[in-house]
C-alpha atoms as a PDB file:
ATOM      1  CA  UNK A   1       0.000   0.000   0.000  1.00  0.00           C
ATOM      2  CA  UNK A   2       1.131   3.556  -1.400  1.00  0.00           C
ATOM      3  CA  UNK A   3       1.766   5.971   1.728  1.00  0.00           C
ATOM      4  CA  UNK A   4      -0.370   8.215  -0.176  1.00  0.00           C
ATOM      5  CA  UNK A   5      -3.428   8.246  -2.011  1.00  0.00           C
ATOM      6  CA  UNK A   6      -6.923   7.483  -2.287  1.00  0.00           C
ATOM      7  CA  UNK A   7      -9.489   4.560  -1.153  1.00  0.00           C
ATOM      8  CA  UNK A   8     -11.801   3.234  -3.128  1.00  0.00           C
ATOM      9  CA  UNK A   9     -11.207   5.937  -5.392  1.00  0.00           C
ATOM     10  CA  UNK A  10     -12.623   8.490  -3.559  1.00  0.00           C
ATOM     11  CA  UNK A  11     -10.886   8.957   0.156  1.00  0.00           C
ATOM     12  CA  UNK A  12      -8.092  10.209   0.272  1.00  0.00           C
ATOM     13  CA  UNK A  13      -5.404   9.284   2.455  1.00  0.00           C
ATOM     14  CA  UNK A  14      -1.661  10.339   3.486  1.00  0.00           C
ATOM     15  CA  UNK A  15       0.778   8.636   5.756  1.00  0.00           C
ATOM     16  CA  UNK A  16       3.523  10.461   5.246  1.00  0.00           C
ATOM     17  CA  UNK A  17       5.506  12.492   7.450  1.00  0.00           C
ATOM     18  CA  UNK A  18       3.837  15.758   8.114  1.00  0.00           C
ATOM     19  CA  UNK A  19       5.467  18.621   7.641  1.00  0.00           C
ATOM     20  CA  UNK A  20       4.989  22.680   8.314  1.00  0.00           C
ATOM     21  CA  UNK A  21       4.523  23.173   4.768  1.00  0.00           C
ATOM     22  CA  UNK A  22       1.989  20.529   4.175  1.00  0.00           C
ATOM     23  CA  UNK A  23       0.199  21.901   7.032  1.00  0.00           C
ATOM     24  CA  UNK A  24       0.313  25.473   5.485  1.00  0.00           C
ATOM     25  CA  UNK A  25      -0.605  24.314   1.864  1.00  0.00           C
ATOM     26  CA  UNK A  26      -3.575  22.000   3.219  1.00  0.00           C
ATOM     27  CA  UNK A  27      -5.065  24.325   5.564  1.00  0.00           C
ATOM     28  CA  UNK A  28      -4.051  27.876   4.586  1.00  0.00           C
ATOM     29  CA  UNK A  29      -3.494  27.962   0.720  1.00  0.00           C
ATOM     30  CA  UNK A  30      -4.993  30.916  -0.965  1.00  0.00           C
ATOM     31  CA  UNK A  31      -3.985  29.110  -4.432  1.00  0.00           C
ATOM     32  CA  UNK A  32      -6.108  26.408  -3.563  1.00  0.00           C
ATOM     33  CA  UNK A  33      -9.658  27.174  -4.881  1.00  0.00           C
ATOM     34  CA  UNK A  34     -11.881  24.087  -2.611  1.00  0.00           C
ATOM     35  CA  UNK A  35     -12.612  24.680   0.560  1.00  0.00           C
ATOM     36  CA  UNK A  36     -12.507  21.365   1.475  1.00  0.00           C
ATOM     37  CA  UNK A  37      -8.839  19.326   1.075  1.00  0.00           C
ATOM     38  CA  UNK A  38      -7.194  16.459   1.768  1.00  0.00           C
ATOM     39  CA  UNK A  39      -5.858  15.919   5.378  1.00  0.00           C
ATOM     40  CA  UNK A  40      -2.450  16.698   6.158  1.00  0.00           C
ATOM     41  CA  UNK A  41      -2.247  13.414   8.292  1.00  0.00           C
ATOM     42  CA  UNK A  42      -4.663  10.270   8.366  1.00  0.00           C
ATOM     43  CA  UNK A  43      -7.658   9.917   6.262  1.00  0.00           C
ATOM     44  CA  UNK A  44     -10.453  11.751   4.457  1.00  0.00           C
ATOM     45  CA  UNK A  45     -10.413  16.056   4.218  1.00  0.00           C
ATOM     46  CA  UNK A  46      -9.756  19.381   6.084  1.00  0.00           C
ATOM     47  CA  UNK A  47     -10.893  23.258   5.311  1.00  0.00           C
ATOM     48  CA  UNK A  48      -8.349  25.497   3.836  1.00  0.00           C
ATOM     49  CA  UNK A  49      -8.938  27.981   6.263  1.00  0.00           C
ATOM     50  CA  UNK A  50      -7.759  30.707   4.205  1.00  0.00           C
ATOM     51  CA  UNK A  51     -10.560  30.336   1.542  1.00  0.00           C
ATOM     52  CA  UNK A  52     -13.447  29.596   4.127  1.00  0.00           C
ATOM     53  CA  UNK A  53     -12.064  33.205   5.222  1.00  0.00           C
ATOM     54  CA  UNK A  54     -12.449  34.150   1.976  1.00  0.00           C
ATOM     55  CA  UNK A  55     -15.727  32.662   0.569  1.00  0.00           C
ATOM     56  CA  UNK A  56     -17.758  32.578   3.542  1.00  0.00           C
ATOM     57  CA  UNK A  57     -16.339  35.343   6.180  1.00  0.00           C
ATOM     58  CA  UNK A  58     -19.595  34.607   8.912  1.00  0.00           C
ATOM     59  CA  UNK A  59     -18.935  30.672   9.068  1.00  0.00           C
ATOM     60  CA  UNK A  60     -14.981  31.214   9.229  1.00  0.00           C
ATOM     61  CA  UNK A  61     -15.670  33.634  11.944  1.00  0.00           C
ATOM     62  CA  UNK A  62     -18.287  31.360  13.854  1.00  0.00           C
ATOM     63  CA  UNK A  63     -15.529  28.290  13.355  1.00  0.00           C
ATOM     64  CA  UNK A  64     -12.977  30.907  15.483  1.00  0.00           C
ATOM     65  CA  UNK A  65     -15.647  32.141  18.158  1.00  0.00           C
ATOM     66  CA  UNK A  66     -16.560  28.482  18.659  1.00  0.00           C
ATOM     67  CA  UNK A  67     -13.337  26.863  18.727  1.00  0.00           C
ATOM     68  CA  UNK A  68     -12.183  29.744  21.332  1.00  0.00           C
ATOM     69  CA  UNK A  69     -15.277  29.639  23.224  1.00  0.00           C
ATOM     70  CA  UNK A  70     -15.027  25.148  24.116  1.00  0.00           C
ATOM     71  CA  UNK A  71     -11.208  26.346  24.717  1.00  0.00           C
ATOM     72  CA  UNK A  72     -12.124  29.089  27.321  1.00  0.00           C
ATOM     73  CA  UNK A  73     -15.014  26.889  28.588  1.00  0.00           C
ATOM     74  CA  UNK A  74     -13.086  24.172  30.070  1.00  0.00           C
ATOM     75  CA  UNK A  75     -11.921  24.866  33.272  1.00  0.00           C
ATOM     76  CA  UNK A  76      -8.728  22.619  32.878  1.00  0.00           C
ATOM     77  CA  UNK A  77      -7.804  23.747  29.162  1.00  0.00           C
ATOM     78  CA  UNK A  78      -6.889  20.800  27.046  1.00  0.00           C
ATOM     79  CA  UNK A  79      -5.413  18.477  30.143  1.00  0.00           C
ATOM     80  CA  UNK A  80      -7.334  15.263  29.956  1.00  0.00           C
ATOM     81  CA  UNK A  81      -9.039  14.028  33.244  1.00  0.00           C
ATOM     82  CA  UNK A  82      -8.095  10.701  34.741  1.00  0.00           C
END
Protein backbone atom coordinates (compact mmCIF):
# COMPACT_ATOMS: atom_id res chain seq x y z
CA UNK A 1 0.00 0.00 0.00
CA UNK A 2 1.13 3.56 -1.40
CA UNK A 3 1.77 5.97 1.73
CA UNK A 4 -0.37 8.21 -0.18
CA UNK A 5 -3.43 8.25 -2.01
CA UNK A 6 -6.92 7.48 -2.29
CA UNK A 7 -9.49 4.56 -1.15
CA UNK A 8 -11.80 3.23 -3.13
CA UNK A 9 -11.21 5.94 -5.39
CA UNK A 10 -12.62 8.49 -3.56
CA UNK A 11 -10.89 8.96 0.16
CA UNK A 12 -8.09 10.21 0.27
CA UNK A 13 -5.40 9.28 2.45
CA UNK A 14 -1.66 10.34 3.49
CA UNK A 15 0.78 8.64 5.76
CA UNK A 16 3.52 10.46 5.25
CA UNK A 17 5.51 12.49 7.45
CA UNK A 18 3.84 15.76 8.11
CA UNK A 19 5.47 18.62 7.64
CA UNK A 20 4.99 22.68 8.31
CA UNK A 21 4.52 23.17 4.77
CA UNK A 22 1.99 20.53 4.18
CA UNK A 23 0.20 21.90 7.03
CA UNK A 24 0.31 25.47 5.49
CA UNK A 25 -0.60 24.31 1.86
CA UNK A 26 -3.58 22.00 3.22
CA UNK A 27 -5.07 24.33 5.56
CA UNK A 28 -4.05 27.88 4.59
CA UNK A 29 -3.49 27.96 0.72
CA UNK A 30 -4.99 30.92 -0.97
CA UNK A 31 -3.98 29.11 -4.43
CA UNK A 32 -6.11 26.41 -3.56
CA UNK A 33 -9.66 27.17 -4.88
CA UNK A 34 -11.88 24.09 -2.61
CA UNK A 35 -12.61 24.68 0.56
CA UNK A 36 -12.51 21.37 1.48
CA UNK A 37 -8.84 19.33 1.07
CA UNK A 38 -7.19 16.46 1.77
CA UNK A 39 -5.86 15.92 5.38
CA UNK A 40 -2.45 16.70 6.16
CA UNK A 41 -2.25 13.41 8.29
CA UNK A 42 -4.66 10.27 8.37
CA UNK A 43 -7.66 9.92 6.26
CA UNK A 44 -10.45 11.75 4.46
CA UNK A 45 -10.41 16.06 4.22
CA UNK A 46 -9.76 19.38 6.08
CA UNK A 47 -10.89 23.26 5.31
CA UNK A 48 -8.35 25.50 3.84
CA UNK A 49 -8.94 27.98 6.26
CA UNK A 50 -7.76 30.71 4.20
CA UNK A 51 -10.56 30.34 1.54
CA UNK A 52 -13.45 29.60 4.13
CA UNK A 53 -12.06 33.20 5.22
CA UNK A 54 -12.45 34.15 1.98
CA UNK A 55 -15.73 32.66 0.57
CA UNK A 56 -17.76 32.58 3.54
CA UNK A 57 -16.34 35.34 6.18
CA UNK A 58 -19.60 34.61 8.91
CA UNK A 59 -18.93 30.67 9.07
CA UNK A 60 -14.98 31.21 9.23
CA UNK A 61 -15.67 33.63 11.94
CA UNK A 62 -18.29 31.36 13.85
CA UNK A 63 -15.53 28.29 13.36
CA UNK A 64 -12.98 30.91 15.48
CA UNK A 65 -15.65 32.14 18.16
CA UNK A 66 -16.56 28.48 18.66
CA UNK A 67 -13.34 26.86 18.73
CA UNK A 68 -12.18 29.74 21.33
CA UNK A 69 -15.28 29.64 23.22
CA UNK A 70 -15.03 25.15 24.12
CA UNK A 71 -11.21 26.35 24.72
CA UNK A 72 -12.12 29.09 27.32
CA UNK A 73 -15.01 26.89 28.59
CA UNK A 74 -13.09 24.17 30.07
CA UNK A 75 -11.92 24.87 33.27
CA UNK A 76 -8.73 22.62 32.88
CA UNK A 77 -7.80 23.75 29.16
CA UNK A 78 -6.89 20.80 27.05
CA UNK A 79 -5.41 18.48 30.14
CA UNK A 80 -7.33 15.26 29.96
CA UNK A 81 -9.04 14.03 33.24
CA UNK A 82 -8.09 10.70 34.74
Amino acid sequence: MDRQGELFGIIPYDFRTHTWARVKERMWNPEEERIVVPRVFGVGWTLNLYRLREDYPIAFYALVAGTTSLVAWNPGGLKHKR
